[in-house]
N, C-alpha and C. Protein backbone atom coordinates (compact mmCIF):
# COMPACT_ATOMS: atom_id res chain seq x y z
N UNK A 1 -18.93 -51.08 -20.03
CA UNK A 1 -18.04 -49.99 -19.74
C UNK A 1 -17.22 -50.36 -18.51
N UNK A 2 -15.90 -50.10 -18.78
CA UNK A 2 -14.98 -50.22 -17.42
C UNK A 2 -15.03 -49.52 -16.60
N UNK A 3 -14.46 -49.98 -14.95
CA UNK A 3 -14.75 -49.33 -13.77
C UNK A 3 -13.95 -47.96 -14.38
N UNK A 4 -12.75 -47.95 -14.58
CA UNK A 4 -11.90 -46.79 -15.02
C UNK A 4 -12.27 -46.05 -15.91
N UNK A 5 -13.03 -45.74 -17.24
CA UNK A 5 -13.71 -45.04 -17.71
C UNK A 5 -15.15 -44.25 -16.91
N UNK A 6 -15.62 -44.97 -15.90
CA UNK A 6 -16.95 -44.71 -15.46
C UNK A 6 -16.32 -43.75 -14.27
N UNK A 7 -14.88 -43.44 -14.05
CA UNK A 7 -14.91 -42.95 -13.15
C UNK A 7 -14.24 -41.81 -13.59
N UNK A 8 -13.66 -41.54 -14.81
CA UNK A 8 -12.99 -40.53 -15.72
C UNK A 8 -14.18 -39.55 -15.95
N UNK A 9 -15.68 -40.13 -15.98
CA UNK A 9 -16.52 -39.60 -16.52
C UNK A 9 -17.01 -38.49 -15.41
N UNK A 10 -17.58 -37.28 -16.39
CA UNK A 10 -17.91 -35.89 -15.43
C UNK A 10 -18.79 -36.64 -14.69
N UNK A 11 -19.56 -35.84 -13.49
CA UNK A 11 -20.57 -36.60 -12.38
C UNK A 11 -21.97 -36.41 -13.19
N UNK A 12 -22.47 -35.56 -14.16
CA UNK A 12 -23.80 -35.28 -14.91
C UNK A 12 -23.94 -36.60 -16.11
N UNK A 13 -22.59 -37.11 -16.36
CA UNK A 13 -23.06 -38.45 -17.05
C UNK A 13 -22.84 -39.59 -16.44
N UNK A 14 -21.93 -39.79 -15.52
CA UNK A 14 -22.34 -40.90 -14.26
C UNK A 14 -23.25 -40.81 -13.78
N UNK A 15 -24.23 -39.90 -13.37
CA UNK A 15 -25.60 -39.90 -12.60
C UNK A 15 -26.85 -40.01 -14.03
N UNK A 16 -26.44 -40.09 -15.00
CA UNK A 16 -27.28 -40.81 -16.03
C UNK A 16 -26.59 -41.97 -16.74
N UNK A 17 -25.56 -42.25 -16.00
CA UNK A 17 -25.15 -43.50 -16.38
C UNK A 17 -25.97 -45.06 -15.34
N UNK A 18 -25.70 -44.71 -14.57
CA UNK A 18 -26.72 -45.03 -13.00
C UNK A 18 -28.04 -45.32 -13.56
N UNK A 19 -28.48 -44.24 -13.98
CA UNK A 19 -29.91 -44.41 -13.88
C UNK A 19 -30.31 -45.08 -15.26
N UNK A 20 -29.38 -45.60 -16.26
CA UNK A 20 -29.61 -46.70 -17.21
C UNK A 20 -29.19 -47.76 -16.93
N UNK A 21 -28.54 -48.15 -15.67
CA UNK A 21 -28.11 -49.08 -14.75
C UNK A 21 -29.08 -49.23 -14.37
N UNK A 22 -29.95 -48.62 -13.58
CA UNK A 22 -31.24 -48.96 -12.62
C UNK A 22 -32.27 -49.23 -13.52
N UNK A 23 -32.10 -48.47 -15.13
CA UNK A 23 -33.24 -49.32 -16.04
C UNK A 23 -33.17 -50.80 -16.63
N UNK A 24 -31.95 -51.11 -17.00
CA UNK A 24 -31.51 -52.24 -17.46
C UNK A 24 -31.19 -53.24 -16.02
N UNK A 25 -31.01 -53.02 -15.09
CA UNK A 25 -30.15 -53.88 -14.16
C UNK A 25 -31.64 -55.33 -13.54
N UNK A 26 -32.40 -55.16 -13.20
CA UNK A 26 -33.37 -56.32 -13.12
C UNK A 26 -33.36 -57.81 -14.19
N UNK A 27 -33.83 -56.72 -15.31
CA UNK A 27 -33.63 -57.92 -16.89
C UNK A 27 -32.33 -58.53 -16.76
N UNK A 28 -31.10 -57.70 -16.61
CA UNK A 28 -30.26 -58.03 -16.74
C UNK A 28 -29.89 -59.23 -15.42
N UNK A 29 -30.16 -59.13 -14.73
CA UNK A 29 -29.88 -59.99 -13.29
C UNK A 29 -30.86 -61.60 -14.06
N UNK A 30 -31.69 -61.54 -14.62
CA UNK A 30 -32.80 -62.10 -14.75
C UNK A 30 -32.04 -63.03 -15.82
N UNK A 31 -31.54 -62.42 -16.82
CA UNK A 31 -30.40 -62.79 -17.91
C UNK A 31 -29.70 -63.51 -17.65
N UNK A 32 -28.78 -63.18 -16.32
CA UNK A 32 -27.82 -64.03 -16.33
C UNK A 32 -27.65 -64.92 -15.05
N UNK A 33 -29.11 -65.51 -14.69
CA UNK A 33 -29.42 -66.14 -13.88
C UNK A 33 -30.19 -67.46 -14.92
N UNK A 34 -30.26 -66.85 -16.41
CA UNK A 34 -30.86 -67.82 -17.53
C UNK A 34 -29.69 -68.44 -17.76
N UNK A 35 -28.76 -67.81 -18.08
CA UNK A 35 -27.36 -68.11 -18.51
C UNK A 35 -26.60 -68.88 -18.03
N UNK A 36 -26.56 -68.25 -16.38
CA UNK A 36 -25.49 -69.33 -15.46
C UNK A 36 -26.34 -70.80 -15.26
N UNK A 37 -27.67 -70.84 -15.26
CA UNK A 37 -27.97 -71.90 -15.23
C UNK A 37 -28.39 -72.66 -16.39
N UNK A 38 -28.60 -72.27 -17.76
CA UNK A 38 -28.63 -73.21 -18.97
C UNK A 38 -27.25 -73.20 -19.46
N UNK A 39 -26.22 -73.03 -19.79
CA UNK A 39 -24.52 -73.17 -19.96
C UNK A 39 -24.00 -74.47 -19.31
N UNK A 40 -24.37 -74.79 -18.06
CA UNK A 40 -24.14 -76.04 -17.07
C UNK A 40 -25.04 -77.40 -17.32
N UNK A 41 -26.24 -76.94 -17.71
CA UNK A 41 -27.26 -77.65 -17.79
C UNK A 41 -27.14 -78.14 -19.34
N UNK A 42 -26.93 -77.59 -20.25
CA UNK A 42 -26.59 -78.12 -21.38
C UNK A 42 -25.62 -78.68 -21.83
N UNK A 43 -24.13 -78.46 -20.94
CA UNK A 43 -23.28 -79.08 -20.89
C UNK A 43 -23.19 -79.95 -20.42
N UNK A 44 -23.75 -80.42 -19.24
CA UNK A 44 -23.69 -81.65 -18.84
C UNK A 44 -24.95 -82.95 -19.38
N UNK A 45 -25.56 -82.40 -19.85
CA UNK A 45 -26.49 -83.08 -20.57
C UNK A 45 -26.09 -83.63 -21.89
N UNK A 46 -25.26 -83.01 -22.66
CA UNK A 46 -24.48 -83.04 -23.68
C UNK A 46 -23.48 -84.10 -23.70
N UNK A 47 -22.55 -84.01 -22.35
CA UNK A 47 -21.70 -84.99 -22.19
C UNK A 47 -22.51 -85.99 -21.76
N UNK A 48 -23.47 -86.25 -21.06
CA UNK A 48 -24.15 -87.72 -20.92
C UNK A 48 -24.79 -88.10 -21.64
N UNK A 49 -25.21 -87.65 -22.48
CA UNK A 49 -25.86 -87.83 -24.07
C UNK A 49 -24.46 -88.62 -24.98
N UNK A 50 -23.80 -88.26 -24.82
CA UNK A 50 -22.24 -88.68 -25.73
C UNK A 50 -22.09 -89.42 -25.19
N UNK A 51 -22.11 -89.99 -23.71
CA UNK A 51 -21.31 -91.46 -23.38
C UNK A 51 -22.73 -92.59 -23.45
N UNK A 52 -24.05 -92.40 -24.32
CA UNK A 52 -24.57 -93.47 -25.39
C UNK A 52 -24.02 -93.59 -26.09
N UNK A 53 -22.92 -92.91 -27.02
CA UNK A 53 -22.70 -93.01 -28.10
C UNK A 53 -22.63 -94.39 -28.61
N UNK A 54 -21.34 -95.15 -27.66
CA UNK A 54 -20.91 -96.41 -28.78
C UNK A 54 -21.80 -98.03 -28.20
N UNK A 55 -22.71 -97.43 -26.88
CA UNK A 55 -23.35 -98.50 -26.22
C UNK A 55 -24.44 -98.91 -27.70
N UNK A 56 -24.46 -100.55 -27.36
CA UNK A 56 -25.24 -101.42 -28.09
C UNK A 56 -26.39 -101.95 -27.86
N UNK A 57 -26.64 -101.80 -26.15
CA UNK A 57 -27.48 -102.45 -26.04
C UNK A 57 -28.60 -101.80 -24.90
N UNK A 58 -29.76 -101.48 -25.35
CA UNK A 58 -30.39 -100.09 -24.70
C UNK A 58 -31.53 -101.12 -24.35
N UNK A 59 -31.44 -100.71 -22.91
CA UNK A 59 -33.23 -101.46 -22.31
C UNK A 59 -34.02 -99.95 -21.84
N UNK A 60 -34.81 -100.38 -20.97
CA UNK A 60 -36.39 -99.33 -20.98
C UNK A 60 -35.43 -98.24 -19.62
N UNK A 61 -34.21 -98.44 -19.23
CA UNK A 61 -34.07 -97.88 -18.44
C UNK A 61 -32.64 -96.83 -18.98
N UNK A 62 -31.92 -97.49 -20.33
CA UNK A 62 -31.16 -96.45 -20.83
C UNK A 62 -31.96 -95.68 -21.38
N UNK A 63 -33.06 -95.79 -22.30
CA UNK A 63 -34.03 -94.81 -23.03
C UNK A 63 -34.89 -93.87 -22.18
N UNK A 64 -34.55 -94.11 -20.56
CA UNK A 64 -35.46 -93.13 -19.58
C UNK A 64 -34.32 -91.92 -19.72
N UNK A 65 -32.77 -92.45 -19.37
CA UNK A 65 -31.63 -91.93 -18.99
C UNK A 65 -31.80 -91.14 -20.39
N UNK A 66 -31.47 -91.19 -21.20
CA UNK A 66 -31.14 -90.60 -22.69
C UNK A 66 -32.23 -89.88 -22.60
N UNK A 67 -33.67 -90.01 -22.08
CA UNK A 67 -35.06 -88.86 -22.41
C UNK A 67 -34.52 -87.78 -21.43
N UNK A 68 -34.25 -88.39 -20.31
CA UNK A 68 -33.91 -87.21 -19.16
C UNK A 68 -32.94 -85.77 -19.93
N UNK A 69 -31.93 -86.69 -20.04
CA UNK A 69 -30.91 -86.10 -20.77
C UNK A 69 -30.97 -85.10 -22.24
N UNK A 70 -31.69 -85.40 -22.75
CA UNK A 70 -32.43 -84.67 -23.35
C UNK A 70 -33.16 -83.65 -23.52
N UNK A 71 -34.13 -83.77 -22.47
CA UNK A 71 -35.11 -82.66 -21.74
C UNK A 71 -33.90 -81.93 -21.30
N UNK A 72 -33.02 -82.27 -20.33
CA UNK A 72 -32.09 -81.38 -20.00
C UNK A 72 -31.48 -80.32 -20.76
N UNK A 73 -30.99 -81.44 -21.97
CA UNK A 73 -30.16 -80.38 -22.98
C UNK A 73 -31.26 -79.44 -23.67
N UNK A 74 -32.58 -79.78 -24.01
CA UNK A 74 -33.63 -78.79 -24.90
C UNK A 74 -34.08 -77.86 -23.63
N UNK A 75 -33.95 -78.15 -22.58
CA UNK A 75 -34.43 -77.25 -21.39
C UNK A 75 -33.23 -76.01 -21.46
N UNK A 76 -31.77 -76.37 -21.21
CA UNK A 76 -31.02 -75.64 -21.43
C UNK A 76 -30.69 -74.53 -22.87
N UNK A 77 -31.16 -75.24 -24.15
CA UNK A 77 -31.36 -74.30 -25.06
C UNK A 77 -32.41 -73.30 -25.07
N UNK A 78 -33.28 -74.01 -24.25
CA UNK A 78 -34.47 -73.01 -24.22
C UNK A 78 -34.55 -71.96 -23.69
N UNK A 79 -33.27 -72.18 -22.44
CA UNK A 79 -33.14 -71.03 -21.40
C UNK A 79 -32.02 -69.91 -22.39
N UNK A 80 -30.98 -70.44 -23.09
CA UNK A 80 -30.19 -70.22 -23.84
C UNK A 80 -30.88 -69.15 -24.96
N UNK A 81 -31.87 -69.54 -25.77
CA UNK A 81 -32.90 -68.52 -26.35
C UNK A 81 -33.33 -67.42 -25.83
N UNK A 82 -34.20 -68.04 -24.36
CA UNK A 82 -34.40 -66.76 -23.08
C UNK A 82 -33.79 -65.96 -22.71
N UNK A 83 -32.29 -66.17 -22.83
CA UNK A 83 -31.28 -65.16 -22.10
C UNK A 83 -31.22 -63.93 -23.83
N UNK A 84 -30.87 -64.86 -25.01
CA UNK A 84 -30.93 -63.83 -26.03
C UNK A 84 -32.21 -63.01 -26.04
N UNK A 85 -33.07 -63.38 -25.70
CA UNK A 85 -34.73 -62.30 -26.07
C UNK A 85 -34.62 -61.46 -24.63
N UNK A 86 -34.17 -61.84 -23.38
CA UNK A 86 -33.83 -60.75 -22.30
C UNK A 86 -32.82 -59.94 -23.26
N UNK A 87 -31.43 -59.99 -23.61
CA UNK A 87 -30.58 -59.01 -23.94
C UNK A 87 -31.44 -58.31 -25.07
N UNK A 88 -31.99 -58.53 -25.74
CA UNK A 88 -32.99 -57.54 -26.69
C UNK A 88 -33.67 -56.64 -26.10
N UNK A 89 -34.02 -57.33 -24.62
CA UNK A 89 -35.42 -55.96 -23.96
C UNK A 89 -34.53 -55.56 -23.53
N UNK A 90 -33.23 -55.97 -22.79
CA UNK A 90 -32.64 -54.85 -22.12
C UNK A 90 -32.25 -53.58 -23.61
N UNK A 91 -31.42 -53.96 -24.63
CA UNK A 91 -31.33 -52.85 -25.62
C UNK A 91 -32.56 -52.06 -25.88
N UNK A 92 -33.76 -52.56 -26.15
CA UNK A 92 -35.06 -51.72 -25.65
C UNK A 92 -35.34 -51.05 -24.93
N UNK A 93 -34.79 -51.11 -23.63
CA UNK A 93 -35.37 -50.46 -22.85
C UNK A 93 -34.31 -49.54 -22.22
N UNK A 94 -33.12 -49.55 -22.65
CA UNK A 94 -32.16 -48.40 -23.02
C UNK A 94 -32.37 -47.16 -23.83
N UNK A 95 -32.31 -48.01 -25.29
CA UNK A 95 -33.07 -46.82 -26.01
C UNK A 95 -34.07 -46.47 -26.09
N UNK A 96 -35.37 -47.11 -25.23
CA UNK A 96 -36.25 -46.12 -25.28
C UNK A 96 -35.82 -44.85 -23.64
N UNK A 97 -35.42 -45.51 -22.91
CA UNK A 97 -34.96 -44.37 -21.62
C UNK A 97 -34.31 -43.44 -22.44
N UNK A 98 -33.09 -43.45 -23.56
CA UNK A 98 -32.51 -42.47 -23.63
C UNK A 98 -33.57 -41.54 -24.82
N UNK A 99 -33.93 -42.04 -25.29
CA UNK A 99 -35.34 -41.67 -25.90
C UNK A 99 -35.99 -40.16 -25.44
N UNK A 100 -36.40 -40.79 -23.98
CA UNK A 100 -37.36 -40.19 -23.16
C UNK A 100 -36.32 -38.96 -22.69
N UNK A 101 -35.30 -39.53 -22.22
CA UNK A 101 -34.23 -38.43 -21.53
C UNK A 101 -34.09 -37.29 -22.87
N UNK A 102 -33.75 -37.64 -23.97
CA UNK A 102 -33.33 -36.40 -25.04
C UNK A 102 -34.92 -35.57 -25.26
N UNK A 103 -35.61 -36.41 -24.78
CA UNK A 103 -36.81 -35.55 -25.48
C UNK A 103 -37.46 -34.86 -24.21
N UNK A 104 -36.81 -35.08 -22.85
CA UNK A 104 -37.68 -34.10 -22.01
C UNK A 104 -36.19 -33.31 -21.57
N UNK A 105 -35.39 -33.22 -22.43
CA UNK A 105 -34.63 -31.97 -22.11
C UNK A 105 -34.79 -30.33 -22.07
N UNK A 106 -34.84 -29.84 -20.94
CA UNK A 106 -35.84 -28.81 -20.85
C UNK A 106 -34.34 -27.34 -20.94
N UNK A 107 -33.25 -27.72 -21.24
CA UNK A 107 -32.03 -27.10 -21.86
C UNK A 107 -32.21 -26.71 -23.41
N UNK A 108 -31.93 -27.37 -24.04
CA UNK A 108 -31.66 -27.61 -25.24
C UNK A 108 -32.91 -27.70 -26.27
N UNK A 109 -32.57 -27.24 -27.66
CA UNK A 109 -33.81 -26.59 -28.38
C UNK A 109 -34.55 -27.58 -28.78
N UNK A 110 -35.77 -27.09 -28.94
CA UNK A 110 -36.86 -28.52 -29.66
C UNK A 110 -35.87 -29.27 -31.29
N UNK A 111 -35.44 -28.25 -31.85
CA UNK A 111 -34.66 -28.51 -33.12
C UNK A 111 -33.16 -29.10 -32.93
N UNK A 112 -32.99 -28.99 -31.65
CA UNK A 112 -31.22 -30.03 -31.78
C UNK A 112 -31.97 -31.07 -30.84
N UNK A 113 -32.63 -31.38 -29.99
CA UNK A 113 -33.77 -32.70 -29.58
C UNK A 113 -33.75 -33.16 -30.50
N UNK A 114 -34.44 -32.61 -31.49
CA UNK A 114 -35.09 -33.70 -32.82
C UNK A 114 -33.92 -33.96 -33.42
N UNK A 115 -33.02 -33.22 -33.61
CA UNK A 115 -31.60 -33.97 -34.63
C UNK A 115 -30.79 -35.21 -33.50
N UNK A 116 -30.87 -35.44 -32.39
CA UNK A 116 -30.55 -36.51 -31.58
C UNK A 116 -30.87 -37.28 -31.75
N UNK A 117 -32.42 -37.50 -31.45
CA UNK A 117 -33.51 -38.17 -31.70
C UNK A 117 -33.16 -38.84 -32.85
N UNK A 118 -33.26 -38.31 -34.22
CA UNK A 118 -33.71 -38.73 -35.28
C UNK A 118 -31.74 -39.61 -35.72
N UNK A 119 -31.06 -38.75 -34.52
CA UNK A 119 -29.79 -39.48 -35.16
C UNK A 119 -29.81 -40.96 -34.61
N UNK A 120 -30.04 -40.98 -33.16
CA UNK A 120 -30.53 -42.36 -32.74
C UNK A 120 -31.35 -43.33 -33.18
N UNK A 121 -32.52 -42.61 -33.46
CA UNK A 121 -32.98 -43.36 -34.48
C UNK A 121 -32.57 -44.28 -35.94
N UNK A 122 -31.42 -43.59 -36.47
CA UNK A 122 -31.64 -43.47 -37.48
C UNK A 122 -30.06 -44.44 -37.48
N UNK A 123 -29.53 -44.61 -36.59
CA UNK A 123 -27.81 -45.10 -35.97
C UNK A 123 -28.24 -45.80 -35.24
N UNK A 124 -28.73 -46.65 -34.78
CA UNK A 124 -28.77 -47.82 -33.70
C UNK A 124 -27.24 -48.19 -33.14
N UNK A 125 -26.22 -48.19 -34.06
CA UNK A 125 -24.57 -48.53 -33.11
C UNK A 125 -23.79 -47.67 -32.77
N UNK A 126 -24.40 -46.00 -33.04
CA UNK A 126 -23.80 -45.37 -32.42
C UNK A 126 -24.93 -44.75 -30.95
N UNK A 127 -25.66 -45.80 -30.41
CA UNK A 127 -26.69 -44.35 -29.42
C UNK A 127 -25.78 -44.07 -28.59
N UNK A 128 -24.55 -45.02 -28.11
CA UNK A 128 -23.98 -44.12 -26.75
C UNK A 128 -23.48 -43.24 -27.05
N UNK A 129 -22.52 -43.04 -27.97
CA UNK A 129 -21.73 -41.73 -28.47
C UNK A 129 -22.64 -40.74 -29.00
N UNK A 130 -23.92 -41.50 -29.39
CA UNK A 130 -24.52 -40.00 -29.52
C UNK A 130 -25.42 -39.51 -28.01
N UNK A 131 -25.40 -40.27 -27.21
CA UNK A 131 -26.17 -40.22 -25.93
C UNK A 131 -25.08 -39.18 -24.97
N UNK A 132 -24.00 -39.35 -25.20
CA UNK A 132 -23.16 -39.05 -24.45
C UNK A 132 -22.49 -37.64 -24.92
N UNK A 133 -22.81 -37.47 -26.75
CA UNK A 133 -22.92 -35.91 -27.09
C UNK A 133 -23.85 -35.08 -26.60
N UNK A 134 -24.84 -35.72 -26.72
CA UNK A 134 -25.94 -35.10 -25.81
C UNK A 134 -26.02 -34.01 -24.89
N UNK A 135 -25.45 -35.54 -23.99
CA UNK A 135 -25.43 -34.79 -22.35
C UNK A 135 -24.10 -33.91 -22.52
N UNK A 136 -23.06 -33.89 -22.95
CA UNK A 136 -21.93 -32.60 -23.04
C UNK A 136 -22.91 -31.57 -23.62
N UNK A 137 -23.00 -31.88 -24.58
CA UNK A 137 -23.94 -30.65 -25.09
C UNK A 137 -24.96 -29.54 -24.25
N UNK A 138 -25.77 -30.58 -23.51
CA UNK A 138 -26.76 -30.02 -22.55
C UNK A 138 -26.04 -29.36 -21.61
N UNK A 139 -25.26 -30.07 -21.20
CA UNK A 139 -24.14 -29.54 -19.81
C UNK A 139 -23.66 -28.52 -19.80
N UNK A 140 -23.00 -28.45 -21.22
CA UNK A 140 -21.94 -26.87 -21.70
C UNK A 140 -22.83 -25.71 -21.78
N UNK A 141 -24.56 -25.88 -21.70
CA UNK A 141 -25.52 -25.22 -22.61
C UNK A 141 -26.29 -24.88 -21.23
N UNK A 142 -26.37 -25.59 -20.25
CA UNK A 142 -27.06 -25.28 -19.00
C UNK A 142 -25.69 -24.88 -18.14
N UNK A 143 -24.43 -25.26 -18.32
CA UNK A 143 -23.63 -23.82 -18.15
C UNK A 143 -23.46 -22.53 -18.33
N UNK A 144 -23.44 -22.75 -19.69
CA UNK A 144 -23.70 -21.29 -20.29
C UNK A 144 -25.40 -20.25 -20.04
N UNK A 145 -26.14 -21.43 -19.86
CA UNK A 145 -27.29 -20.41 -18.94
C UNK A 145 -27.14 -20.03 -17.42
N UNK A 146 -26.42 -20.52 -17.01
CA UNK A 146 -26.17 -20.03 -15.88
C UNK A 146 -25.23 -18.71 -15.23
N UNK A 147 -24.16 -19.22 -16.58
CA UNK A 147 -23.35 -17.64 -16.47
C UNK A 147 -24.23 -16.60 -17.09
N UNK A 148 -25.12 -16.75 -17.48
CA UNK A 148 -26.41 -15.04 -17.54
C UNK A 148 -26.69 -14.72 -16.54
């Protein structure tokens, strides 16, 4: 999400926007600390792997160079894998927060909870738009309890 949308947004879904920031933001740091360092590491391993290409004549000390190089590049895919199975827990651990948030809404009825719920469930590519009906929903609804 852009700085300019996040700041268009009312303050009741920025302050639960935040706090799926503060759920996701660790993994995510963790991610792309896999990333910035296997991207470099496989690239350059890659290119020194390629300039064996057209050599003919390999002693015990090009075949150390080429193992190194190697390890490098399978080290870097490996991290490369790591960073995809972090971006999975972070989507995990989104939807289960927003999960938790629709279901301890202490506004809104046990029976439109469960139709959220079950829409999230049931929509995995829409949870923000439905995360974000939600909270209007709740908002307009713990407004309207308040004008009683």
């Amino acid at each position: 999400m852009d700085l300019e949308t996040f700041n268009q947004m009312p303050a009741f879904m920025r302050k639960e926007m935040e706090n799926l920031k503060q759920v996701a933001a660790p993994i995510l740091k963790k991610r792309l600390i896999f990333l910035f360092t296997a991207v470099p590491l496989l690239v350059i391993s890659l290119v020194y792997l390629s300039s064996f290409w057209g050599e003919t004549h390999f002693g015990t000390e090009t075949f150390v160079k080429i193992g190194i190089a190697a390890l490098g590049a399978a080290f870097g895919m490996a991290l490369i894998r790591e960073s995809s199975y972090q971006k999975r827990n972070v989507q995990q651990k989104v939807f289960q927060y927003i999960l938790e948030r629709m279901q301890k809404s202490e506004v809104l009825s046990d029976e439109r909870k469960t139709r959220y719920v079950t829409a999230v469930k049931e929509q995995p590519f829409t949870v923000m738009s439905n995360f974000m009906e939600f909270l209007n929903e709740e908002e307009s609804r713990r407004q309207h309890l308040a004008e009683l």
